[in-house]
C-alpha atoms as a PDB file:
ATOM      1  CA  UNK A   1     -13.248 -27.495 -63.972  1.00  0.00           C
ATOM      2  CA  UNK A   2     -16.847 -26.234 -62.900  1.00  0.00           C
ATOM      3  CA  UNK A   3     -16.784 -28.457 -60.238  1.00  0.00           C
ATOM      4  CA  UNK A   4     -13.285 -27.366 -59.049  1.00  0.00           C
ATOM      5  CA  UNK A   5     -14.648 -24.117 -58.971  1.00  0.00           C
ATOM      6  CA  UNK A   6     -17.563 -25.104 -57.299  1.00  0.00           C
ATOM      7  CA  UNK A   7     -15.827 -26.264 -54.117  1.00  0.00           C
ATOM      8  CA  UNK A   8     -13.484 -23.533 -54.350  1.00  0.00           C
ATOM      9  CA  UNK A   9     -16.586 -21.326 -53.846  1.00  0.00           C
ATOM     10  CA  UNK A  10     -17.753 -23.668 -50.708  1.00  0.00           C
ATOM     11  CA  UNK A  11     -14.491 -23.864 -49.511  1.00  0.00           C
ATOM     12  CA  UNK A  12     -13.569 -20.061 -49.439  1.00  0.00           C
ATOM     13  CA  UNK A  13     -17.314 -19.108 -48.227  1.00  0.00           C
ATOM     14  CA  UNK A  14     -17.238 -21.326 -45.265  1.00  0.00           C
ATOM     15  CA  UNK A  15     -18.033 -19.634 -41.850  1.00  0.00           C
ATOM     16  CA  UNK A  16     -14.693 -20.714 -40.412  1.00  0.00           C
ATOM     17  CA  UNK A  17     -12.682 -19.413 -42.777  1.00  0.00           C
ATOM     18  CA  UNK A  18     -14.065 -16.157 -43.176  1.00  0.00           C
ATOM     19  CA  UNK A  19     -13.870 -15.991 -38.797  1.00  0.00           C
ATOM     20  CA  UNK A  20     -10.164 -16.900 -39.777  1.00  0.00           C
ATOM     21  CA  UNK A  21      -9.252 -14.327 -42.023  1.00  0.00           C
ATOM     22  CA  UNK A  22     -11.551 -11.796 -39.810  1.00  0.00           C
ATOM     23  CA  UNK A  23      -9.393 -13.008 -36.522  1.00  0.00           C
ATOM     24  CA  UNK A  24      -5.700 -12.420 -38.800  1.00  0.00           C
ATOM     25  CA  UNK A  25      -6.816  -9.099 -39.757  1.00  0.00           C
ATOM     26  CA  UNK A  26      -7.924  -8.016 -36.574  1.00  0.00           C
ATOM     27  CA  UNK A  27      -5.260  -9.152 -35.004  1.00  0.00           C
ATOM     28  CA  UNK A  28      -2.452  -7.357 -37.090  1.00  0.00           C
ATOM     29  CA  UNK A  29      -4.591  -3.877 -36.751  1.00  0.00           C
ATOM     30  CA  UNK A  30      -4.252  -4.737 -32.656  1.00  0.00           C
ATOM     31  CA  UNK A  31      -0.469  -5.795 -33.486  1.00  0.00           C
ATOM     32  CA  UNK A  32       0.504  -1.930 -34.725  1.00  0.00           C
ATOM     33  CA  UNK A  33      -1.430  -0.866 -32.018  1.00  0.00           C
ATOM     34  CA  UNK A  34       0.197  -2.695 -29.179  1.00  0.00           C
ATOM     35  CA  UNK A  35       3.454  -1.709 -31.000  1.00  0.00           C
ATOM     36  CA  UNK A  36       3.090   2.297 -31.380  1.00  0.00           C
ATOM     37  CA  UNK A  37       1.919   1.747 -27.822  1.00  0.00           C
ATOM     38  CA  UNK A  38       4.894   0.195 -26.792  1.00  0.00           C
ATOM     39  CA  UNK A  39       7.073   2.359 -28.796  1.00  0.00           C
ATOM     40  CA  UNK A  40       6.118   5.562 -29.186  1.00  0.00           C
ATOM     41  CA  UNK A  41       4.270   5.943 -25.372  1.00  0.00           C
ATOM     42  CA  UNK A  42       6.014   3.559 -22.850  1.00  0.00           C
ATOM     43  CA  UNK A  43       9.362   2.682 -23.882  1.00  0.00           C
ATOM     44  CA  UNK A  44      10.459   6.662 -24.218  1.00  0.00           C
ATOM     45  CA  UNK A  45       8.707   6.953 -20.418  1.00  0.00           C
ATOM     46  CA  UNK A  46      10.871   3.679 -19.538  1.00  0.00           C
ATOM     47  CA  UNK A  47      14.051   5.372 -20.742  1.00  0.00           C
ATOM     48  CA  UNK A  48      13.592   8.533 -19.317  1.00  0.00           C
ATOM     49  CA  UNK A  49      13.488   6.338 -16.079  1.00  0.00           C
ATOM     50  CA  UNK A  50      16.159   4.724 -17.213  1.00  0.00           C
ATOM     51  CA  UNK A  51      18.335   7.779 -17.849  1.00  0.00           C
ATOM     52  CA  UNK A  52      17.647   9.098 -14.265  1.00  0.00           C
ATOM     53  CA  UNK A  53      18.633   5.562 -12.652  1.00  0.00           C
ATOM     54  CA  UNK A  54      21.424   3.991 -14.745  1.00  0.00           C
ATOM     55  CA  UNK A  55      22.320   7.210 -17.210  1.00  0.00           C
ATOM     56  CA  UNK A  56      21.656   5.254 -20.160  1.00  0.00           C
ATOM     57  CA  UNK A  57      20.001   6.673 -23.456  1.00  0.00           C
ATOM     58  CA  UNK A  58      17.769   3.678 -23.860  1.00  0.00           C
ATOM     59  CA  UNK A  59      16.773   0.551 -23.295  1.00  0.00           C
ATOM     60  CA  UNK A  60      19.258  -0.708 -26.485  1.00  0.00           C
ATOM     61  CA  UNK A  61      22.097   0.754 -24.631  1.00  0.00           C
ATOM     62  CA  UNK A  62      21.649  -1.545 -20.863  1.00  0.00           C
ATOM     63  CA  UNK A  63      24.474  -3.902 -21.185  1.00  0.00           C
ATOM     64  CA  UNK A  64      26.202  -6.198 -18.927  1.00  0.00           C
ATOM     65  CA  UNK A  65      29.086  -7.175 -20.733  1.00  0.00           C
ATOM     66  CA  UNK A  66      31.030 -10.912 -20.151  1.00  0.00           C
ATOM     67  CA  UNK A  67      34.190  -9.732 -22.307  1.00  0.00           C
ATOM     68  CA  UNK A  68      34.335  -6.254 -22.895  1.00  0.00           C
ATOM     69  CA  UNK A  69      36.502  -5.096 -26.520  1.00  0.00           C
ATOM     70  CA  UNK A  70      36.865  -1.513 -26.790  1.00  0.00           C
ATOM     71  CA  UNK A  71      38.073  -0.045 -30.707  1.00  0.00           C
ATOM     72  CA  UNK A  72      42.362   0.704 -29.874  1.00  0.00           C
ATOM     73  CA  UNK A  73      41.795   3.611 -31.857  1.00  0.00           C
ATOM     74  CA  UNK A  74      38.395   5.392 -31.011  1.00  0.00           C
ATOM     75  CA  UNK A  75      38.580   3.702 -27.302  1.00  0.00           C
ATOM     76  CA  UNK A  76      35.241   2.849 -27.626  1.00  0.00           C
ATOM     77  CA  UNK A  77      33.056  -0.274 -27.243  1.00  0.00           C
ATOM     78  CA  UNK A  78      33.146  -2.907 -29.946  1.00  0.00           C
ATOM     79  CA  UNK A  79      30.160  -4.506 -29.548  1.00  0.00           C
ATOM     80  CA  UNK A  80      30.625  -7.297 -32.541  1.00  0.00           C
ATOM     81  CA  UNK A  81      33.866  -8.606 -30.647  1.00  0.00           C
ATOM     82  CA  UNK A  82      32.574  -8.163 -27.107  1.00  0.00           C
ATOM     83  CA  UNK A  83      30.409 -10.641 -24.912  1.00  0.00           C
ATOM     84  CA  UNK A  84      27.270  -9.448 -23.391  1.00  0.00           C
ATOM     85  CA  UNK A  85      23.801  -9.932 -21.900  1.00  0.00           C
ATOM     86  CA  UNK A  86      21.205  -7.770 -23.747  1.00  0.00           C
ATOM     87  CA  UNK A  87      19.199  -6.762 -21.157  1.00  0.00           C
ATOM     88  CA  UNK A  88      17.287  -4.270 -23.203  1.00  0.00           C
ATOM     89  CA  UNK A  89      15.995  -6.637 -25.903  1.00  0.00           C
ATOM     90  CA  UNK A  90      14.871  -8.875 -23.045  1.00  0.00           C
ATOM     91  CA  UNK A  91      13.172  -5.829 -20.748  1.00  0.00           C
ATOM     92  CA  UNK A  92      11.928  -5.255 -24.588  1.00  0.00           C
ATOM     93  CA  UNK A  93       9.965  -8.507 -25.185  1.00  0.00           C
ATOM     94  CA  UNK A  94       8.751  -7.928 -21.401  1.00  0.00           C
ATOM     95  CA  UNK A  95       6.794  -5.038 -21.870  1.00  0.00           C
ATOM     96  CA  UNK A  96       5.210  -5.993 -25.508  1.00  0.00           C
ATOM     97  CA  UNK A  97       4.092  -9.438 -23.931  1.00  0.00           C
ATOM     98  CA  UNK A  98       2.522  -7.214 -21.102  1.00  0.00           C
ATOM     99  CA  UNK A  99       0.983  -4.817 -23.329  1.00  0.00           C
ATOM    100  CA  UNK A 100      -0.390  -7.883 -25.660  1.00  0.00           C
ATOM    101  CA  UNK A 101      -1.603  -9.828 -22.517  1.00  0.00           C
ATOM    102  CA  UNK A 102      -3.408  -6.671 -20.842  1.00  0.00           C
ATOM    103  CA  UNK A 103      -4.985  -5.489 -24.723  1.00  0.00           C
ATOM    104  CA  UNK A 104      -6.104  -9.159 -24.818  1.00  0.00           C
ATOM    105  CA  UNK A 105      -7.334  -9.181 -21.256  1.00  0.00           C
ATOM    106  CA  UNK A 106      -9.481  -5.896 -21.774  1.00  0.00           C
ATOM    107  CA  UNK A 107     -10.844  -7.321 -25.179  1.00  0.00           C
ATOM    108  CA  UNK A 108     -12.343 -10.264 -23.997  1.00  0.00           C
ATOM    109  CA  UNK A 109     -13.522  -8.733 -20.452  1.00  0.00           C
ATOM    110  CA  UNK A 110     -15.387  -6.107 -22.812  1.00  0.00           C
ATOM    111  CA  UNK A 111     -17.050  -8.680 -25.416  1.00  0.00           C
ATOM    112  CA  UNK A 112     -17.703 -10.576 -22.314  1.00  0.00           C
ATOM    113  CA  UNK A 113     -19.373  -7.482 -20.884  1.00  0.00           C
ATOM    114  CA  UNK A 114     -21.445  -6.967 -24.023  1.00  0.00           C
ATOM    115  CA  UNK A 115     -22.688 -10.655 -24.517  1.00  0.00           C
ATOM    116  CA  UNK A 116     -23.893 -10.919 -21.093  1.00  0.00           C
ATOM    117  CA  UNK A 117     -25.058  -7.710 -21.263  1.00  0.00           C
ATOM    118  CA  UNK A 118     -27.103  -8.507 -24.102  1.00  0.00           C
ATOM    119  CA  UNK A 119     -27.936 -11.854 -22.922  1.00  0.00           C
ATOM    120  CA  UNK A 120     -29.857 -10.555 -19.928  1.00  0.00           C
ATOM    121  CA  UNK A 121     -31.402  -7.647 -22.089  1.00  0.00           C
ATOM    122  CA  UNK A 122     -32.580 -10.752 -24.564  1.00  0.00           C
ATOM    123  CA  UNK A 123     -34.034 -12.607 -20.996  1.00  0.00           C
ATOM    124  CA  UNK A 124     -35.245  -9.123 -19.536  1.00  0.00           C
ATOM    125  CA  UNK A 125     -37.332  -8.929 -22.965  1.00  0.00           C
ATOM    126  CA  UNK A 126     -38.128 -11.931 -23.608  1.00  0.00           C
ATOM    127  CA  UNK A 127     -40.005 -12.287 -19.838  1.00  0.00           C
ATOM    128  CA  UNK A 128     -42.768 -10.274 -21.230  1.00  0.00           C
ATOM    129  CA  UNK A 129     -43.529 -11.992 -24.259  1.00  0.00           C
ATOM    130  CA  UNK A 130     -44.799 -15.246 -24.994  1.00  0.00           C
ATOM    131  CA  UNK A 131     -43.073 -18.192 -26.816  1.00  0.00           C
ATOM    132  CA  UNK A 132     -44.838 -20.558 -29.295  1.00  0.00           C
ATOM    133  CA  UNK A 133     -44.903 -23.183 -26.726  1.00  0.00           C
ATOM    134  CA  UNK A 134     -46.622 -20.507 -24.345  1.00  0.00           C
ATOM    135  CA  UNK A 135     -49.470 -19.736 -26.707  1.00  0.00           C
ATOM    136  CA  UNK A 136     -49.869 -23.426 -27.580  1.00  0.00           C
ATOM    137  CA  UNK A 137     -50.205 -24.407 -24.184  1.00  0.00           C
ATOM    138  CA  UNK A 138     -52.754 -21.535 -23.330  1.00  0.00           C
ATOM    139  CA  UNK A 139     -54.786 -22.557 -26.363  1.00  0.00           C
ATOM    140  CA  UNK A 140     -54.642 -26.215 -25.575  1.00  0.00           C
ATOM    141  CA  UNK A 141     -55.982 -24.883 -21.764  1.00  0.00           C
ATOM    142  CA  UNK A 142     -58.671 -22.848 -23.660  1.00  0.00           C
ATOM    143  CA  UNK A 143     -57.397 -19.438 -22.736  1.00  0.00           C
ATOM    144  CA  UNK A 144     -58.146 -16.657 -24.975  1.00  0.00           C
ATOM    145  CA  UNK A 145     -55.024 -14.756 -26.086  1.00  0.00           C
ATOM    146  CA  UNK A 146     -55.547 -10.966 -24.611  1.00  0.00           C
ATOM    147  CA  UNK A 147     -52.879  -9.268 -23.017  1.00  0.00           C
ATOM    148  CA  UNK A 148     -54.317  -9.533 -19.459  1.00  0.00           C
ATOM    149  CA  UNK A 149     -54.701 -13.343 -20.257  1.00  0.00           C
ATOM    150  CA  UNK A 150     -51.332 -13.185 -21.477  1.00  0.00           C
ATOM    151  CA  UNK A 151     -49.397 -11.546 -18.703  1.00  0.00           C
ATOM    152  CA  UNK A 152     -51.188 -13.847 -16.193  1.00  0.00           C
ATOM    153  CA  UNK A 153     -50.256 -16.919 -17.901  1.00  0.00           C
ATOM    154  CA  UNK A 154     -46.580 -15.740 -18.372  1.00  0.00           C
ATOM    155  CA  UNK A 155     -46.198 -14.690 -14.265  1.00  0.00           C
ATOM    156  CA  UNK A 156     -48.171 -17.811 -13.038  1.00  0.00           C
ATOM    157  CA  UNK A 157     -45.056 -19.618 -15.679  1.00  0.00           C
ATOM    158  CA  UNK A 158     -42.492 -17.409 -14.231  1.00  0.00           C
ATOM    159  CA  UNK A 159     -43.859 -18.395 -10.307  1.00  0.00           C
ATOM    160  CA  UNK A 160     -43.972 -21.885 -11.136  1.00  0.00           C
ATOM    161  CA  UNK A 161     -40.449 -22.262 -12.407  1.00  0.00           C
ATOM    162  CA  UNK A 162     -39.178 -20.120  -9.207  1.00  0.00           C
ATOM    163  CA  UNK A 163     -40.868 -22.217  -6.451  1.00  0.00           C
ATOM    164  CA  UNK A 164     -39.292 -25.239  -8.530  1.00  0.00           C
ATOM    165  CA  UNK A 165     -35.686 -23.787  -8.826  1.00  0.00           C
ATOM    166  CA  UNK A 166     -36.501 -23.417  -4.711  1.00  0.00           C
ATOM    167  CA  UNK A 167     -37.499 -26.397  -4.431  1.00  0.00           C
ATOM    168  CA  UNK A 168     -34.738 -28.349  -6.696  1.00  0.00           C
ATOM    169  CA  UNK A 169     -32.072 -26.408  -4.061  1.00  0.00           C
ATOM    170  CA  UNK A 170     -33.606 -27.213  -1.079  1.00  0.00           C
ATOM    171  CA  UNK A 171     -33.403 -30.729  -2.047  1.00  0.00           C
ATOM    172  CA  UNK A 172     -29.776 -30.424  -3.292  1.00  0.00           C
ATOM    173  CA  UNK A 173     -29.220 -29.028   0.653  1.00  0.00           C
ATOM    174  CA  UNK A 174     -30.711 -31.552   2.252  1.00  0.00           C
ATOM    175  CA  UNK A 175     -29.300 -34.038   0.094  1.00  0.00           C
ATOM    176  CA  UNK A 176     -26.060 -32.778   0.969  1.00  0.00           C
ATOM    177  CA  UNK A 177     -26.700 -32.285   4.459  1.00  0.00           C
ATOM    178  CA  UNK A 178     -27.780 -36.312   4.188  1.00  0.00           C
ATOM    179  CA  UNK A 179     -24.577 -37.198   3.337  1.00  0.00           C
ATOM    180  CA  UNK A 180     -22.208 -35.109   5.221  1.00  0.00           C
ATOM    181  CA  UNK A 181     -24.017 -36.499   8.293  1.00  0.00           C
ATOM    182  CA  UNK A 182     -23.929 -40.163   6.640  1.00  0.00           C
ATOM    183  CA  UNK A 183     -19.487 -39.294   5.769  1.00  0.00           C
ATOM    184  CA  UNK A 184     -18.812 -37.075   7.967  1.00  0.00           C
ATOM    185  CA  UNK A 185     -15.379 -35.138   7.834  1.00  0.00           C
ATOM    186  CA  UNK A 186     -12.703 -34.385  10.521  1.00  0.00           C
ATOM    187  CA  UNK A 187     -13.981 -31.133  11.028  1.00  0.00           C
ATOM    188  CA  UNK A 188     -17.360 -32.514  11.717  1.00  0.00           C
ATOM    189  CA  UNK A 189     -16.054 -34.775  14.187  1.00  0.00           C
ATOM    190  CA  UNK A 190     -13.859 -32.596  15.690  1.00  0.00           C
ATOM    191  CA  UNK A 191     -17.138 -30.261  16.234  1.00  0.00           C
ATOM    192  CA  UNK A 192     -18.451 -33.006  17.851  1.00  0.00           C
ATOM    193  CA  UNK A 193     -15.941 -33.717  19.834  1.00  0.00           C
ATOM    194  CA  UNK A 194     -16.251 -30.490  21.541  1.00  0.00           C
ATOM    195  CA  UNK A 195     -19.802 -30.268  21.987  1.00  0.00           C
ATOM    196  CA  UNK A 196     -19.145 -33.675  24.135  1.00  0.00           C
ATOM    197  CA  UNK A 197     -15.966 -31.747  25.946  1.00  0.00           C
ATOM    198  CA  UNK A 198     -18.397 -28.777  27.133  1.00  0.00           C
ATOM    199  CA  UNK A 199     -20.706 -31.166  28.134  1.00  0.00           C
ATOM    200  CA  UNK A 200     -19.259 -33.251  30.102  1.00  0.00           C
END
């Protein structure tokens, strides 16, 4: 039984699961917001529209009707006899997949926002001080660790690792260019083709 319990425990405290029952909760609290969006701000705007185009109440109330029953002795529409298309529930499930895609849209564009955000705040910081690796290497060089010695070391690092990333691409272009002159494409030879025209 202890053990039982013990794995329980593991079980239930895993990361995962906890990021699971975090995501389900979130996502019901965005649910009944999307909803009382939907309901309470956009669908009485879309009706109002709706009144002014087609004269109906609501959206429940847009019918096109395949067999139409009316009641013999109210005269009016039976709707449990006749055959219709709903358009409502269907201009319905429209907007709430709109309002759940554009929620979802402007959710992950802001944590997107943040994380890089904070990613370059992290690299902005992090310029300006040294690693463990940094101050290993300068003691291994025999530099003395003072903050002039520091921030000389760290910008001769940072100038070194920018003439290589200009170096790496200028090889990357000139590879390319290598091989664009060694397979070249129609374009290419078309080009060609009509620097030989003009001079001629």
């Amino acid at each position: 039984m202890k053990k039982i319990i013990g794995e329980f425990k593991k079980f239930i405290t895993r990361g995962n699961i906890v990021d699971m029952a975090v995501g389900v909760i979130v996502g019901s609290s965005f649910t009944a917001i999307v909803n009382a969006l939907s309901n309470n701000i956009l669908k009485p705007i879309i009706n109002y529209l709706l009144t002014l185009i087609f004269g109906a109440n609501s959206l429940s109330e847009v019918y096109t009707f395949l067999t139409l029953v009316t009641n013999p002795e109210t005269g009016e529409v039976d709707l449990t006899q006749s055959i219709y298309i709903d358009w409502g529930t269907f201009i319905n499930a429209i907007i709430n997949f709109l309002l759940v895609a554009i929620v979802l849209f402007t959710i992950v564009k802001l944590v997107n926002t943040l994380r890089d955000g904070h990613k370059k705040l992290v690299s902005d910081i992090m310029q300006d001080v040294p690693t463990k690796a940094d101050l290993k290497e300068m003691k291994k060089q025999g530099i003395k660790l003072t903050d002039e010695n520091i921030e000389k070391f760290l910008a001769d690092k940072k100038a070194a690792l920018e003439e290589a990333a200009a170096k790496e691409k200028a090889e990357a272009e000139e590879k390319a260019r290598l091989e664009r002159l060694a397979n070249p494409t129609t374009e290419d030879l078309l080009k060609d083709i009509l620097a030989e025209i003009r001079k001629s």
